[in-house]
Protein backbone atom coordinates (compact mmCIF):
# COMPACT_ATOMS: atom_id res chain seq x y z
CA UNK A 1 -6.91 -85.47 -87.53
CA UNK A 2 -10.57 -85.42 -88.92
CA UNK A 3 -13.42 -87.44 -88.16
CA UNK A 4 -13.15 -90.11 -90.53
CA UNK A 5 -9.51 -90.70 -90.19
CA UNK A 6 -9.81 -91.23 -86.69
CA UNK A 7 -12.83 -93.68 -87.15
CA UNK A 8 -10.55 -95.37 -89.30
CA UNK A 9 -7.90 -95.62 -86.87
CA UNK A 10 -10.13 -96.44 -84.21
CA UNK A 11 -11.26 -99.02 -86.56
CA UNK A 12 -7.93 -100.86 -87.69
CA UNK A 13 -7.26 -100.90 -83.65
CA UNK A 14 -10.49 -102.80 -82.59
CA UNK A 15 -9.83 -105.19 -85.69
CA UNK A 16 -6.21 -105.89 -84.85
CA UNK A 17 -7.42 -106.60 -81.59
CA UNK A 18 -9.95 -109.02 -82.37
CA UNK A 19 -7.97 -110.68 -84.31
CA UNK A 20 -5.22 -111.52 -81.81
CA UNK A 21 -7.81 -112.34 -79.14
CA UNK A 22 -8.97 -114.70 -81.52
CA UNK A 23 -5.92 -116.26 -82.62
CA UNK A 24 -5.40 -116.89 -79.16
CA UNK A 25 -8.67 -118.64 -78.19
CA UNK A 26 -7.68 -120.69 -82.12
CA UNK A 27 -4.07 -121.62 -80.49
CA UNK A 28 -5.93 -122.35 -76.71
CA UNK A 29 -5.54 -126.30 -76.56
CA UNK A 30 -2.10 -125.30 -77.77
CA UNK A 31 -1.39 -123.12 -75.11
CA UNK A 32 -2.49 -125.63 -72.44
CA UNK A 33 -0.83 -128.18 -73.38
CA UNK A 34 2.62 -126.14 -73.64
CA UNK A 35 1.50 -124.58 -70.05
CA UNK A 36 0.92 -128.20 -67.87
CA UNK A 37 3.98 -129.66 -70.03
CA UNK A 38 1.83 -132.42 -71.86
CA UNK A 39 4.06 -134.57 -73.44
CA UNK A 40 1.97 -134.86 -76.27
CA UNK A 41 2.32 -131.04 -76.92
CA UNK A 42 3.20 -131.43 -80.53
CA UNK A 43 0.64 -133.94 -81.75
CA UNK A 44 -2.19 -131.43 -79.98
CA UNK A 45 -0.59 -128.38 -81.55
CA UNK A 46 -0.89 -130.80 -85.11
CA UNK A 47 -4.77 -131.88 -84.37
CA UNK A 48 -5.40 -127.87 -83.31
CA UNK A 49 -4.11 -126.33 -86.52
CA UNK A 50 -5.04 -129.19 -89.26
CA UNK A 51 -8.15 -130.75 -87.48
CA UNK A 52 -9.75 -127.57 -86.38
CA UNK A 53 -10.75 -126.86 -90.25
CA UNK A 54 -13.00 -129.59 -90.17
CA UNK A 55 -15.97 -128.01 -88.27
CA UNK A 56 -13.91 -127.08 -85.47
CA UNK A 57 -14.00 -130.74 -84.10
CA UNK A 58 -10.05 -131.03 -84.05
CA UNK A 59 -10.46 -127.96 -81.86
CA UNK A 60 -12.53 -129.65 -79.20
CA UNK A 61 -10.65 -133.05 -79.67
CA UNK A 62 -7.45 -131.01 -79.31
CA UNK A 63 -8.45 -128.65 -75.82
CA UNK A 64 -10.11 -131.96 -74.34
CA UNK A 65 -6.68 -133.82 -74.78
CA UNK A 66 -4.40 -130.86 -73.46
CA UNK A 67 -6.63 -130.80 -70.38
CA UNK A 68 -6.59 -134.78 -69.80
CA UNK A 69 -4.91 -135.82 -66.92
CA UNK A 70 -1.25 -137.35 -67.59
CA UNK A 71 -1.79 -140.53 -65.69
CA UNK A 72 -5.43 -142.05 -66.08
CA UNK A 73 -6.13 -144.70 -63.49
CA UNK A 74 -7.66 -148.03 -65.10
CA UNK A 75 -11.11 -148.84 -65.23
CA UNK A 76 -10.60 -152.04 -63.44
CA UNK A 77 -8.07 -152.70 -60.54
CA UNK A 78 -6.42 -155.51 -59.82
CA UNK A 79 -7.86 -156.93 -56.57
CA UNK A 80 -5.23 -158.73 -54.54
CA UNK A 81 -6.61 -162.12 -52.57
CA UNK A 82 -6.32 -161.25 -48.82
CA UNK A 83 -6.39 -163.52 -46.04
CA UNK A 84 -8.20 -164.59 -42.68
CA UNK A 85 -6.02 -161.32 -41.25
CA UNK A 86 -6.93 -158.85 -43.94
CA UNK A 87 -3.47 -158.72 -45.40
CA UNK A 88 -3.03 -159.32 -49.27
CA UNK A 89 -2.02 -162.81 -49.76
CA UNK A 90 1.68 -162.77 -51.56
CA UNK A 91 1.51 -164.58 -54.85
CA UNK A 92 5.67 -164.04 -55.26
CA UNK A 93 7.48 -167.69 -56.69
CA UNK A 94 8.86 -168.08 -52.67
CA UNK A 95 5.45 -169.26 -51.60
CA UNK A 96 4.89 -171.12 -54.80
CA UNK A 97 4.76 -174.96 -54.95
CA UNK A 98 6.29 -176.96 -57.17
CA UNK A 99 3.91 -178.80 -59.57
CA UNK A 100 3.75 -182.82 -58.41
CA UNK A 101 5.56 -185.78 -60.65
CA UNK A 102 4.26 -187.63 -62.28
């Protein structure tokens, strides 16, 4: 094998290997969200291939909702009433009065 011909195979290696490392960081949010079992797995793998053409913000959109959490906890917590003994107060229709007559 001469010199060129092996710069040339030398070549089409480092290319082909480029090119899968960066398919795979492409397909990343993709591969997340198939890893943790997201059950939104197809809509990401939609917004990573179609939204990622539009300056690669799809991309970002897609990674940061493969790497949510499932279960986000709300922003505001219902606080329970409690009484003089520090135990929440129970609200069930037992305790409830009846409205008066009229």
């Amino acid at each position: 094998m001469d010199g060129e011909a092996a710069y040339f195979a030398i070549l089409i290696i480092v290319l082909a290997g480029g090119a899968i490392i960066g398919f795979l960081i492409f397909m990343l949010p993709t591969l997340v969200a198939f890893i943790r079992g997201n059950p939104h797995k197809w809509l990401i793998f939609l917004l990573n291939i179609l939204g990622s053409w539009f300056l690669g913000v799809g991309w970002f959109l897609a990674l940061f909702w493969a790497l949510a959490p499932e279960f986000v906890e709300p922003l505001f917590k219902k606080i329970e009433p409690q009484n003089s003994s520090g135990k929440a107060e129970n609200s069930s229709a037992e305790n409830a009065q009846p409205p008066p007559k009229a």
